[in-house]
PDB file of N, CA and C in Angstrom:
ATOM      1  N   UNK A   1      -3.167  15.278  11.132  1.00  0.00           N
ATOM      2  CA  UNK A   1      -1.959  14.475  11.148  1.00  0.00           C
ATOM      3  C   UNK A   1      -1.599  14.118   9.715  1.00  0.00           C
ATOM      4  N   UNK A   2       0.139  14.204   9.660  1.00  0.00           N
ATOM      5  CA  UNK A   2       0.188  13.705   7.884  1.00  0.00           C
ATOM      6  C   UNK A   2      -0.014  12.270   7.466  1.00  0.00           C
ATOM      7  N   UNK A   3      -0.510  11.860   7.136  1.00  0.00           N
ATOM      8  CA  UNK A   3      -0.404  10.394   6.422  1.00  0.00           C
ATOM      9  C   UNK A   3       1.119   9.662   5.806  1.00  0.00           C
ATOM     10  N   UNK A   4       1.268   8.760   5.839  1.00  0.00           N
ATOM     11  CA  UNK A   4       2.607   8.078   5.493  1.00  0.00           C
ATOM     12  C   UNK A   4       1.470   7.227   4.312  1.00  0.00           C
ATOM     13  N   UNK A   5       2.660   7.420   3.076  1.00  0.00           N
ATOM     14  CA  UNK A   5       2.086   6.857   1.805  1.00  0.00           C
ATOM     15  C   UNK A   5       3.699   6.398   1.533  1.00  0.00           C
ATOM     16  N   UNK A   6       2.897   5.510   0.689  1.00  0.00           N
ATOM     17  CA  UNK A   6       4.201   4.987  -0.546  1.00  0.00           C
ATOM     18  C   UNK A   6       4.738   5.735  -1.731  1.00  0.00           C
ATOM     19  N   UNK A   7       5.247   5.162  -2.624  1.00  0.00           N
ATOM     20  CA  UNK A   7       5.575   5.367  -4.557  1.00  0.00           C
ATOM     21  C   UNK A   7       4.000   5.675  -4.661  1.00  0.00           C
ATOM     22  N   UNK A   8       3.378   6.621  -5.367  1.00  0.00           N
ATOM     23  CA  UNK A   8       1.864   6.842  -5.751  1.00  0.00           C
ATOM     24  C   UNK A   8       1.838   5.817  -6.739  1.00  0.00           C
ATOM     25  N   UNK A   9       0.844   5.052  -6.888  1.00  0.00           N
ATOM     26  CA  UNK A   9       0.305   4.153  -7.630  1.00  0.00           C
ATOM     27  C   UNK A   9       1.398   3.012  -8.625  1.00  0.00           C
ATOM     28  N   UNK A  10       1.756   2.627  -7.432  1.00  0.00           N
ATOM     29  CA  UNK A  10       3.189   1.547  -7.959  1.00  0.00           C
ATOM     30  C   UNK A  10       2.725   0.327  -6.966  1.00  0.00           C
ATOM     31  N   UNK A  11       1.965  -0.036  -5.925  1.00  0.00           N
ATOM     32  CA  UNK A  11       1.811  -0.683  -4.947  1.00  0.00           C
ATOM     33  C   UNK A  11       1.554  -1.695  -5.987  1.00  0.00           C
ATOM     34  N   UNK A  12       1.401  -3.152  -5.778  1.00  0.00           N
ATOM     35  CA  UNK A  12       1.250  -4.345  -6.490  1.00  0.00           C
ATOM     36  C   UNK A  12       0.454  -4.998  -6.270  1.00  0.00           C
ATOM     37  N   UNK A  13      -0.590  -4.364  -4.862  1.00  0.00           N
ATOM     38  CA  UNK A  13      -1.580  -5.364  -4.033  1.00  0.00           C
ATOM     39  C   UNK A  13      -2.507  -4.740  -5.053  1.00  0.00           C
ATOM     40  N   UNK A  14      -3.526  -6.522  -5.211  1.00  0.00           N
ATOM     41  CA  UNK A  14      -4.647  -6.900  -5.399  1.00  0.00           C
ATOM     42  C   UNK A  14      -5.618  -7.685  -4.994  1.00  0.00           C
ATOM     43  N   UNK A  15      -6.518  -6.763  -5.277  1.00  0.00           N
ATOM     44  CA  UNK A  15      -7.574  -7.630  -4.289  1.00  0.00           C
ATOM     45  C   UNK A  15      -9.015  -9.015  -5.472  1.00  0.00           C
ATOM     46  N   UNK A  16      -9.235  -9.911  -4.985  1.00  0.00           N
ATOM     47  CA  UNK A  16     -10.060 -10.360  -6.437  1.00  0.00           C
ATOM     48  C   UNK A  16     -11.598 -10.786  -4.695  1.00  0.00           C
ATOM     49  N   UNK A  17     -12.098  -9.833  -4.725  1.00  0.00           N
ATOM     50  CA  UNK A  17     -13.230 -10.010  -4.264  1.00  0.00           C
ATOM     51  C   UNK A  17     -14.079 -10.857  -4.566  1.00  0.00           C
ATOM     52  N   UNK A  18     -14.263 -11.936  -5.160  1.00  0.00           N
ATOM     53  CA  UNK A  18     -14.779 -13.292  -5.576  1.00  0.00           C
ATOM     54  C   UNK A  18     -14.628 -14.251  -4.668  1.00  0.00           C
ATOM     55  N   UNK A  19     -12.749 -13.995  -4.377  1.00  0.00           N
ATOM     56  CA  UNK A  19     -12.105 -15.081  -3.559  1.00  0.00           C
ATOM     57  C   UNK A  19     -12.821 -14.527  -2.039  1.00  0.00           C
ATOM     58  N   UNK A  20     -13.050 -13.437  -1.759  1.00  0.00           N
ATOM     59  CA  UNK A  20     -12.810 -12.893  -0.292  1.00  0.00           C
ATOM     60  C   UNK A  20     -14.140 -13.287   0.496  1.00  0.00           C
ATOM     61  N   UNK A  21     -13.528 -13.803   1.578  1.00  0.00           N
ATOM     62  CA  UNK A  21     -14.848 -14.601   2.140  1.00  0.00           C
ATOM     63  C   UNK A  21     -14.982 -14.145   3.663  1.00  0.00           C
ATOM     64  N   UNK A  22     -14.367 -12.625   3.773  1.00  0.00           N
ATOM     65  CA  UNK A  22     -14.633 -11.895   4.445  1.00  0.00           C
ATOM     66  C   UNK A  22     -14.322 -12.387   6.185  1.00  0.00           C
ATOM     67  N   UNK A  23     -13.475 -12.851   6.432  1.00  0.00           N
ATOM     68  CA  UNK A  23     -12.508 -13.394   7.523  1.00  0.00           C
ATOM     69  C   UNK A  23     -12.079 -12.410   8.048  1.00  0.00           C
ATOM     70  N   UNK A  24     -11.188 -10.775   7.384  1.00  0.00           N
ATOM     71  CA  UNK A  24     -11.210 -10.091   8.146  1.00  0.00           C
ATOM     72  C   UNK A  24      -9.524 -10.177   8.437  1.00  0.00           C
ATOM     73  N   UNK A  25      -8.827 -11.509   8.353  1.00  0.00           N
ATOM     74  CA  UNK A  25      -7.553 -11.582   8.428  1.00  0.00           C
ATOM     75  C   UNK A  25      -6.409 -10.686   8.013  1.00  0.00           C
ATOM     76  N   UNK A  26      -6.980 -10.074   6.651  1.00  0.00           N
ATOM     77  CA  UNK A  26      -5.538  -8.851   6.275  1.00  0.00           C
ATOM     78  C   UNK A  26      -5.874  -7.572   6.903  1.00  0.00           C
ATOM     79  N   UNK A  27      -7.141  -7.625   7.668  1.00  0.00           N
ATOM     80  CA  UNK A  27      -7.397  -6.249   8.537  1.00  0.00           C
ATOM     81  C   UNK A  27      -6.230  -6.525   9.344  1.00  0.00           C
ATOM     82  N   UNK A  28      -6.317  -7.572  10.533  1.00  0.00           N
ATOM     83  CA  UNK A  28      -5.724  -7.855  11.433  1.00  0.00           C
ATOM     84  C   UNK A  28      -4.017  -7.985  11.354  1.00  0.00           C
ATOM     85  N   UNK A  29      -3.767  -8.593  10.219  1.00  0.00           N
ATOM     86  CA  UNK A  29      -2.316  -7.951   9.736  1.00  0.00           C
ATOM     87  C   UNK A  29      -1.633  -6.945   9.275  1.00  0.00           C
ATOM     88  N   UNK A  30      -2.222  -6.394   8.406  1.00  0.00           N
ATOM     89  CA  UNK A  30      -2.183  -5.175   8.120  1.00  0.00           C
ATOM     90  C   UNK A  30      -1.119  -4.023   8.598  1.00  0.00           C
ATOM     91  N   UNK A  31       0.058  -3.674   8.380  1.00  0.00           N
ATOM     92  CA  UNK A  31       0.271  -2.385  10.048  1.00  0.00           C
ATOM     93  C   UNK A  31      -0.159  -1.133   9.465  1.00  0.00           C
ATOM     94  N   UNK A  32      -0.668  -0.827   7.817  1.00  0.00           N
ATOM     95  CA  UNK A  32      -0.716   0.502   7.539  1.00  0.00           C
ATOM     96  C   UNK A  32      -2.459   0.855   7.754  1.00  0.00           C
ATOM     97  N   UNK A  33      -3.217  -0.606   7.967  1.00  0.00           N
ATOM     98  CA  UNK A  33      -4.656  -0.332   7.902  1.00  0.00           C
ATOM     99  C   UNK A  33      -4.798   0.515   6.554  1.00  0.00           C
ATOM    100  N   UNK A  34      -4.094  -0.360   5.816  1.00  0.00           N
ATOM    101  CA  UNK A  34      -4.300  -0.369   3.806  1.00  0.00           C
ATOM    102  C   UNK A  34      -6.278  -0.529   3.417  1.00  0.00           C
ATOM    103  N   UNK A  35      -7.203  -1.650   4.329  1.00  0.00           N
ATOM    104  CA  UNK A  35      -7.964  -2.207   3.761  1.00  0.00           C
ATOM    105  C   UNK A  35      -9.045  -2.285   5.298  1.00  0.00           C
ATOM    106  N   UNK A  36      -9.975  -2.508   4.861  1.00  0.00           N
ATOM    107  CA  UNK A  36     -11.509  -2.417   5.728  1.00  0.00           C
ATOM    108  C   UNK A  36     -12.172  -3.369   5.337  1.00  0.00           C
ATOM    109  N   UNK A  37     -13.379  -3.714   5.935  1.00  0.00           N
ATOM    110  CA  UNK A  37     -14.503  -4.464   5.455  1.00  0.00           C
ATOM    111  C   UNK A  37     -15.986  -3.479   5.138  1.00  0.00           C
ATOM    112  N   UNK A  38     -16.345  -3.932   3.803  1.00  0.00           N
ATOM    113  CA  UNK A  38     -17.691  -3.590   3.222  1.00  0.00           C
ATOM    114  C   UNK A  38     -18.558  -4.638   2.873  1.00  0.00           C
ATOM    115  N   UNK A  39     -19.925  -4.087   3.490  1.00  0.00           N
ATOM    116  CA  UNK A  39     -20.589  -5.252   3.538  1.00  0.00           C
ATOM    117  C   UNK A  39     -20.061  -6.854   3.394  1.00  0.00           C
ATOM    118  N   UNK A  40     -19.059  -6.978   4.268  1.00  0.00           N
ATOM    119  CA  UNK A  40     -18.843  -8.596   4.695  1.00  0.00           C
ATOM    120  C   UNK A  40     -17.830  -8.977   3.773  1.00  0.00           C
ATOM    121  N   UNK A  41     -17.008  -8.214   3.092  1.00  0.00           N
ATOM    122  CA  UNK A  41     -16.067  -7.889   1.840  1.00  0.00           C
ATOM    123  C   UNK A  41     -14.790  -7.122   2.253  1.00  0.00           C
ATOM    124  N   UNK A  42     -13.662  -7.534   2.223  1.00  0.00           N
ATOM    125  CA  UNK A  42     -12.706  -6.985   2.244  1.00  0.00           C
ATOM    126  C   UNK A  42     -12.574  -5.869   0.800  1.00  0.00           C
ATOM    127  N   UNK A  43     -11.845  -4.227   1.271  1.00  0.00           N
ATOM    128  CA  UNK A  43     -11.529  -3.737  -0.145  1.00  0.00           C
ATOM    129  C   UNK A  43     -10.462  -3.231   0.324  1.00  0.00           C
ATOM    130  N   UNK A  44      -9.771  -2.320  -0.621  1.00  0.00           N
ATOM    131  CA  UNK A  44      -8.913  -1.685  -0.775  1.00  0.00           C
ATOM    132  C   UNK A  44      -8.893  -0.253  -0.368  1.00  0.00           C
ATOM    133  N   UNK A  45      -8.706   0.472   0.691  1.00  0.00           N
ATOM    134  CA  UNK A  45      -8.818   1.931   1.187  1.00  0.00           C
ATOM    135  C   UNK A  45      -7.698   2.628   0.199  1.00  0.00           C
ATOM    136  N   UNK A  46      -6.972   2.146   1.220  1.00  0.00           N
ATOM    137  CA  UNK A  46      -5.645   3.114  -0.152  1.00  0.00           C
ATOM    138  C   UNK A  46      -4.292   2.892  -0.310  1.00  0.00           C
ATOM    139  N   UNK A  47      -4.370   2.433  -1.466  1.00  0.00           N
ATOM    140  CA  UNK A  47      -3.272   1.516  -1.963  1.00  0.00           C
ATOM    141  C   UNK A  47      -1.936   2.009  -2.296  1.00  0.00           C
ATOM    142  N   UNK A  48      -1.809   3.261  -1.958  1.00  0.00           N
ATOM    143  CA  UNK A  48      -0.711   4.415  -2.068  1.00  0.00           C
ATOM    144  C   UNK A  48      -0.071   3.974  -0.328  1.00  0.00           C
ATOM    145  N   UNK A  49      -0.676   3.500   0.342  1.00  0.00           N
ATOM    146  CA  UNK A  49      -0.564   3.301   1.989  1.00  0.00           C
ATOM    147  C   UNK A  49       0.243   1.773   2.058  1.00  0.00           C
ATOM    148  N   UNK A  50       0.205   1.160   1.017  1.00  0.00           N
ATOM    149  CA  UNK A  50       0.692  -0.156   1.357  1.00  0.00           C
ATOM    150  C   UNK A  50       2.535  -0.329   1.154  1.00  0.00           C
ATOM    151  N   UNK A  51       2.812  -0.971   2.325  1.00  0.00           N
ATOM    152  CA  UNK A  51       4.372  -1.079   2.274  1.00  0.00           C
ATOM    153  C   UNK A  51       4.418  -2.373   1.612  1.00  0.00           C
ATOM    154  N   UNK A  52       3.725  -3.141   0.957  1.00  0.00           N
ATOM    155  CA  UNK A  52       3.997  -3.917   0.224  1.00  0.00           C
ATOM    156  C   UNK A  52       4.759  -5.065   1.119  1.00  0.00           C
ATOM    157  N   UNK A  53       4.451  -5.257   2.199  1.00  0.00           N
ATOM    158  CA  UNK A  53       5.239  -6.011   3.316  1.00  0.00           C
ATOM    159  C   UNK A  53       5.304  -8.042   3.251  1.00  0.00           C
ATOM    160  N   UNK A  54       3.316  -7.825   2.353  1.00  0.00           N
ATOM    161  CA  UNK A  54       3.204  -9.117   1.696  1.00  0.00           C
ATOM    162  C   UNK A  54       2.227  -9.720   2.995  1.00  0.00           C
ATOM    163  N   UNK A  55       2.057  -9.206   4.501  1.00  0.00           N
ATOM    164  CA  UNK A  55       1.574  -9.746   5.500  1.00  0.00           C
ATOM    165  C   UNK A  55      -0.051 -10.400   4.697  1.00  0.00           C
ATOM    166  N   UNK A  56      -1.271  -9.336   4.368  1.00  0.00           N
ATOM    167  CA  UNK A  56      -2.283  -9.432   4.047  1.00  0.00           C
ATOM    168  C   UNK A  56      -2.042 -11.236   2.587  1.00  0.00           C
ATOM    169  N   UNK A  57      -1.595 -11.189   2.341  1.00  0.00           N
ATOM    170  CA  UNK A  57      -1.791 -12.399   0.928  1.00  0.00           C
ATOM    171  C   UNK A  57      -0.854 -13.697   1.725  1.00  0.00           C
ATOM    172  N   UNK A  58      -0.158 -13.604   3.111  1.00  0.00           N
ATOM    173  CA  UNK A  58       0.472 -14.527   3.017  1.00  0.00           C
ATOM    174  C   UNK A  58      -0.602 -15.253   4.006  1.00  0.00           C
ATOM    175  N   UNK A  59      -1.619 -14.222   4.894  1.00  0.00           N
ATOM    176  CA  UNK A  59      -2.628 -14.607   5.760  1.00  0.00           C
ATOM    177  C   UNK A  59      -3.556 -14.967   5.178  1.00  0.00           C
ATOM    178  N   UNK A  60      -4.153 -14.426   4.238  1.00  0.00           N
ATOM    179  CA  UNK A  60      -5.449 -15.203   3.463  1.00  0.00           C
ATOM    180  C   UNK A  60      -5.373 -16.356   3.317  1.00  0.00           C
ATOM    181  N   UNK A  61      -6.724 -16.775   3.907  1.00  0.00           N
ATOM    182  CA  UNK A  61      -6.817 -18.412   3.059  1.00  0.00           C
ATOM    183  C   UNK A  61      -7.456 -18.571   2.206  1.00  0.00           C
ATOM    184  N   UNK A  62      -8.124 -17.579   1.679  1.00  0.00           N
ATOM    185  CA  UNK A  62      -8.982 -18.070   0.187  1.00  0.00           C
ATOM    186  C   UNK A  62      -7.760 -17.219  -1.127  1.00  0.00           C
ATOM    187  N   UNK A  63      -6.280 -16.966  -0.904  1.00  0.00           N
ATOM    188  CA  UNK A  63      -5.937 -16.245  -1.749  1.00  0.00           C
ATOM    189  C   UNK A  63      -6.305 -15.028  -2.288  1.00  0.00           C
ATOM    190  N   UNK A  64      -7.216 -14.383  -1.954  1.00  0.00           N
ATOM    191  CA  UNK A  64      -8.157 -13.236  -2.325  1.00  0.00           C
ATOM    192  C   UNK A  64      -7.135 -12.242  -2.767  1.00  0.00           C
ATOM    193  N   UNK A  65      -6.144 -12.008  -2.233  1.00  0.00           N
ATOM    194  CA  UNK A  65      -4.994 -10.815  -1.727  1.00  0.00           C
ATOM    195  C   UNK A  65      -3.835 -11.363  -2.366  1.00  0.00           C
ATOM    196  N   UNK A  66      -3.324 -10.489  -3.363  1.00  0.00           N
ATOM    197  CA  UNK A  66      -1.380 -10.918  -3.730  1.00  0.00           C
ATOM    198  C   UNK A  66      -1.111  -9.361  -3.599  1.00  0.00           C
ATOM    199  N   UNK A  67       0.094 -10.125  -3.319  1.00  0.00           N
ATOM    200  CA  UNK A  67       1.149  -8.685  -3.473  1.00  0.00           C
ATOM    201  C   UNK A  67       2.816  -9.222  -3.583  1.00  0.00           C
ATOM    202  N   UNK A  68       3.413  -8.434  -4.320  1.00  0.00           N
ATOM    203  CA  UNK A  68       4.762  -8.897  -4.504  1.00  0.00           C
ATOM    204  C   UNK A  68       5.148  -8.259  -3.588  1.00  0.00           C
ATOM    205  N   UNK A  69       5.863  -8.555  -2.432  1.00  0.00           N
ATOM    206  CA  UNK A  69       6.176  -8.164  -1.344  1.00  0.00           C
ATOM    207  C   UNK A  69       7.700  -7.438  -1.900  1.00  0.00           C
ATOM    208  N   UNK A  70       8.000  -6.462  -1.341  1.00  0.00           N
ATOM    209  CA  UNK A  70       8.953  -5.699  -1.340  1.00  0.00           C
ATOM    210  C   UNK A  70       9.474  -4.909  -2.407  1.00  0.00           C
ATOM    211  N   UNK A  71       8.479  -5.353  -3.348  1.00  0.00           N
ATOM    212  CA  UNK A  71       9.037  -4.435  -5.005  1.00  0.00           C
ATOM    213  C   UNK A  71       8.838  -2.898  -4.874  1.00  0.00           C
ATOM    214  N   UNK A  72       7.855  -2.494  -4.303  1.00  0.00           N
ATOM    215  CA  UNK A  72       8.111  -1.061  -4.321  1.00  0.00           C
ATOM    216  C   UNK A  72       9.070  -0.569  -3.686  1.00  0.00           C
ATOM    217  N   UNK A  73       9.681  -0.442  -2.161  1.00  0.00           N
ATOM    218  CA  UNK A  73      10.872   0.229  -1.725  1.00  0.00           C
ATOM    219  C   UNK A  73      11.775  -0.448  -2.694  1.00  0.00           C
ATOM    220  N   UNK A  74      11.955  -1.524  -3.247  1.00  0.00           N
ATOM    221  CA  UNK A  74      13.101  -2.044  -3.824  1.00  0.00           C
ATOM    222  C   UNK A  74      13.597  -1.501  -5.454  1.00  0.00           C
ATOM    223  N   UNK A  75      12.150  -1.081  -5.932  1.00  0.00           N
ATOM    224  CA  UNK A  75      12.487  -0.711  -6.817  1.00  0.00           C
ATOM    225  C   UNK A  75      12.642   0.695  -6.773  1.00  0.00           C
ATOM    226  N   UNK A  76      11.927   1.861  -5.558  1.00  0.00           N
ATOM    227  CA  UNK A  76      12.434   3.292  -5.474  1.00  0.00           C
ATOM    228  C   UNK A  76      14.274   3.041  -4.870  1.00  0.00           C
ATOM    229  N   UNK A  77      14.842   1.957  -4.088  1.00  0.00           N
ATOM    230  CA  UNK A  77      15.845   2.279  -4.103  1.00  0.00           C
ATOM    231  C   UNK A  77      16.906   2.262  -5.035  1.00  0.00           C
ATOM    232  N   UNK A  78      16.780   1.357  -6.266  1.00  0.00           N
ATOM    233  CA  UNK A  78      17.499   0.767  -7.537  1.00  0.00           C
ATOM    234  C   UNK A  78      17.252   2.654  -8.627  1.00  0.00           C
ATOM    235  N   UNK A  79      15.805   3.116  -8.507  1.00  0.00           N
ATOM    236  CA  UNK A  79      15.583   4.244  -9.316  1.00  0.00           C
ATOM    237  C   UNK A  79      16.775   5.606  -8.454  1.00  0.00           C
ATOM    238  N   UNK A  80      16.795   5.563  -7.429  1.00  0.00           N
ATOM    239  CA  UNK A  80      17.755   5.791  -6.585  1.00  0.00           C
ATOM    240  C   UNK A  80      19.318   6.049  -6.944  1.00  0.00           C
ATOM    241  N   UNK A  81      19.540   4.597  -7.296  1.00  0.00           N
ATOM    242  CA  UNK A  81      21.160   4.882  -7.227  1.00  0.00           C
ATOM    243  C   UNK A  81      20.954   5.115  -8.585  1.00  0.00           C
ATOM    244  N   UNK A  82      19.900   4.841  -9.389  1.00  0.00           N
ATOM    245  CA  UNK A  82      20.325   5.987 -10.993  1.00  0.00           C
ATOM    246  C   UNK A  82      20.184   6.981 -10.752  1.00  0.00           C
ATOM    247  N   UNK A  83      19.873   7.789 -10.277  1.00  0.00           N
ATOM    248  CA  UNK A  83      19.566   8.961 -10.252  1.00  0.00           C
ATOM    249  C   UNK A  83      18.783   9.518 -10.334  1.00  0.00           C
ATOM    250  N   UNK A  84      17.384   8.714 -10.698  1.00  0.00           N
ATOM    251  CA  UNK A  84      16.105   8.793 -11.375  1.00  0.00           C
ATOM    252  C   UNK A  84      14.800   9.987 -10.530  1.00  0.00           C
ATOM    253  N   UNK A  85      14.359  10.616 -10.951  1.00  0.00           N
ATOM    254  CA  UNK A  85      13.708  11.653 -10.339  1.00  0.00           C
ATOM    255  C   UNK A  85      12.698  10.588  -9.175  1.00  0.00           C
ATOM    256  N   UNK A  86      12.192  11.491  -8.108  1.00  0.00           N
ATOM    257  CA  UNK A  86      11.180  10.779  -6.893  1.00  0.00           C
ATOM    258  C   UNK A  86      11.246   9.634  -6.921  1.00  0.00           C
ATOM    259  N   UNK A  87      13.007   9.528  -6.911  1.00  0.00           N
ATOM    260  CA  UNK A  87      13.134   7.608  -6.448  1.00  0.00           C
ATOM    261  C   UNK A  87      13.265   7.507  -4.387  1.00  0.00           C
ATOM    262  N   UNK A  88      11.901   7.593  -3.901  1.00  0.00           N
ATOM    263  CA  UNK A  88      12.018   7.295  -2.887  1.00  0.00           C
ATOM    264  C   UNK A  88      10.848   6.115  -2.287  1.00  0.00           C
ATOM    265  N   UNK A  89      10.770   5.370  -1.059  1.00  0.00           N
ATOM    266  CA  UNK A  89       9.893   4.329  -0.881  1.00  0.00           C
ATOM    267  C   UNK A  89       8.583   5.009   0.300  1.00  0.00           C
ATOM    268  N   UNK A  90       8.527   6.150   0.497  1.00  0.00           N
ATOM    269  CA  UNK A  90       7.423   7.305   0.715  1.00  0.00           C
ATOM    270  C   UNK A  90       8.147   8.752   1.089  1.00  0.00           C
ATOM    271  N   UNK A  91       6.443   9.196   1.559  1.00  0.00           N
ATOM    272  CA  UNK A  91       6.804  10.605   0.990  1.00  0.00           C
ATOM    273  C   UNK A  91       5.579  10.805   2.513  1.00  0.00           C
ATOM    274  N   UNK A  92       5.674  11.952   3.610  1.00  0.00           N
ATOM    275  CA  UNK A  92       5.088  12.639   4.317  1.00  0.00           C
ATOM    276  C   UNK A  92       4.056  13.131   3.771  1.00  0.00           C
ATOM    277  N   UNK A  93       2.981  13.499   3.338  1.00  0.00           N
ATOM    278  CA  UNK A  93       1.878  14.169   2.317  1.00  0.00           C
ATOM    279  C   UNK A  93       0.741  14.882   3.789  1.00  0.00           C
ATOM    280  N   UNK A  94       0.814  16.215   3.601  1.00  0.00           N
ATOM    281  CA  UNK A  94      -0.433  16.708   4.547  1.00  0.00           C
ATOM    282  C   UNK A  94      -1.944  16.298   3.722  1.00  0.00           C
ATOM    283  N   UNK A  95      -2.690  16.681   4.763  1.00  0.00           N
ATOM    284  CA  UNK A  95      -3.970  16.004   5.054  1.00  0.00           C
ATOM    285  C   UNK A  95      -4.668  16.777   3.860  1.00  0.00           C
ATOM    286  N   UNK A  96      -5.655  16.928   3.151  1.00  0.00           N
ATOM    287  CA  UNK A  96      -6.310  18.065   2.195  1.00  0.00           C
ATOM    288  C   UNK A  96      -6.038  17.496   1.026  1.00  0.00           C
ATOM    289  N   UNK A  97      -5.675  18.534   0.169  1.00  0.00           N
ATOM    290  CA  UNK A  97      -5.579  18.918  -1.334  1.00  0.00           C
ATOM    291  C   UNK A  97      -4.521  18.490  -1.595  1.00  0.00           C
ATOM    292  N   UNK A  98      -4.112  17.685  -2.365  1.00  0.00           N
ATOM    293  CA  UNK A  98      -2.711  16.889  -2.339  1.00  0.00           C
ATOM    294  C   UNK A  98      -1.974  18.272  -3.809  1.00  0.00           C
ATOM    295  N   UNK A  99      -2.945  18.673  -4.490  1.00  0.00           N
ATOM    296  CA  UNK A  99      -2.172  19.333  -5.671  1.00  0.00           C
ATOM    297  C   UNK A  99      -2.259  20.724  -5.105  1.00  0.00           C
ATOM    298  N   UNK A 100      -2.297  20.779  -3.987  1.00  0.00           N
ATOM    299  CA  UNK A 100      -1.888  22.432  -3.235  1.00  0.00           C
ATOM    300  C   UNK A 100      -0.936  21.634  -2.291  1.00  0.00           C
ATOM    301  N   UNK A 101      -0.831  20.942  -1.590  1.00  0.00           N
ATOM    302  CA  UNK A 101       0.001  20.719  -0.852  1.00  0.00           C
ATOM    303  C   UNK A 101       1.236  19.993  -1.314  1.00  0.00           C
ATOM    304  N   UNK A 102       2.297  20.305  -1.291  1.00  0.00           N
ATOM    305  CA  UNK A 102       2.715  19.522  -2.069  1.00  0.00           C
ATOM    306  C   UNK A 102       3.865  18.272  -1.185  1.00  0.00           C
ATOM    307  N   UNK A 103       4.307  17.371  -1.502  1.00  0.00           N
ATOM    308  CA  UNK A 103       4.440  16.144  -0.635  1.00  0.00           C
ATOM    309  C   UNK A 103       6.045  16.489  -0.061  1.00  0.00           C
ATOM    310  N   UNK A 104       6.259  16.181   1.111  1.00  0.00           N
ATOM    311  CA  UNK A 104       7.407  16.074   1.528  1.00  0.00           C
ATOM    312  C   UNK A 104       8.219  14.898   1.432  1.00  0.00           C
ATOM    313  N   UNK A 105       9.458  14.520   1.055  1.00  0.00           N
ATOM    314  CA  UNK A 105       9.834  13.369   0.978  1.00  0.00           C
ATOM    315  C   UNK A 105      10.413  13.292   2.503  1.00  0.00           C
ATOM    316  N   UNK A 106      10.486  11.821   2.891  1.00  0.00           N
ATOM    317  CA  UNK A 106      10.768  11.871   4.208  1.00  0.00           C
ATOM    318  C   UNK A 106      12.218  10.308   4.167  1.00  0.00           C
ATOM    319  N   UNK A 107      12.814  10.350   3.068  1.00  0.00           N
ATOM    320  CA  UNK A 107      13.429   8.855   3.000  1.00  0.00           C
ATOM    321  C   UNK A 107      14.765   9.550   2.187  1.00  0.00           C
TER     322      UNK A 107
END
């Protein structure tokens, strides 16, 4: 199955694992299942996956999690009306070798 990703490495979420006291809460919000638990630790799976929606940092209660909610589609649509090359807010990508396969835009 293809994966639904974002802008490659533009996402804004961070995680400060210090704060994370392993609640489990931005699993449960989550809709892209961006993040997992390791050993009793929230991390980051893959951050190319996040719609930047803001759910995970507005649920935390130890703050562990920010994200500027909506800057990535907002800013592929602004790169957009310039004209600006792969101004889109994702892209279809098959499963494998990402530099043999190459990404479909789907937006």
């Amino acid at each position: 199955m293809n994966e639904m990703i974002y802008l490659k490495n533009v996402a804004t979420l961070e995680l400060d694992p210090e704060k994370c006291s392993g609640c489990g809460m931005c699993l449960i919000v989550c809709p892209h299942a961006v993040l997992s638990m390791n050993h009793g630790k929230a991390q980051i799976n893959n951050r190319d996956s996040c719609m930047e929606c803001g759910a995970c940092g507005l649920n935390c209660p130890t703050d562990a999690l920010t994200v500027q909610a909506g800057v990535g589609c907002a800013a592929a649509v602004i790169n957009a009306a310039l004209g600006r090359d792969g101004a889109c807010c994702c892209v279809v990508e098959p499963p494998g070798d990402s530099e043999n396969n190459p990404s479909k835009i789907c937006c």
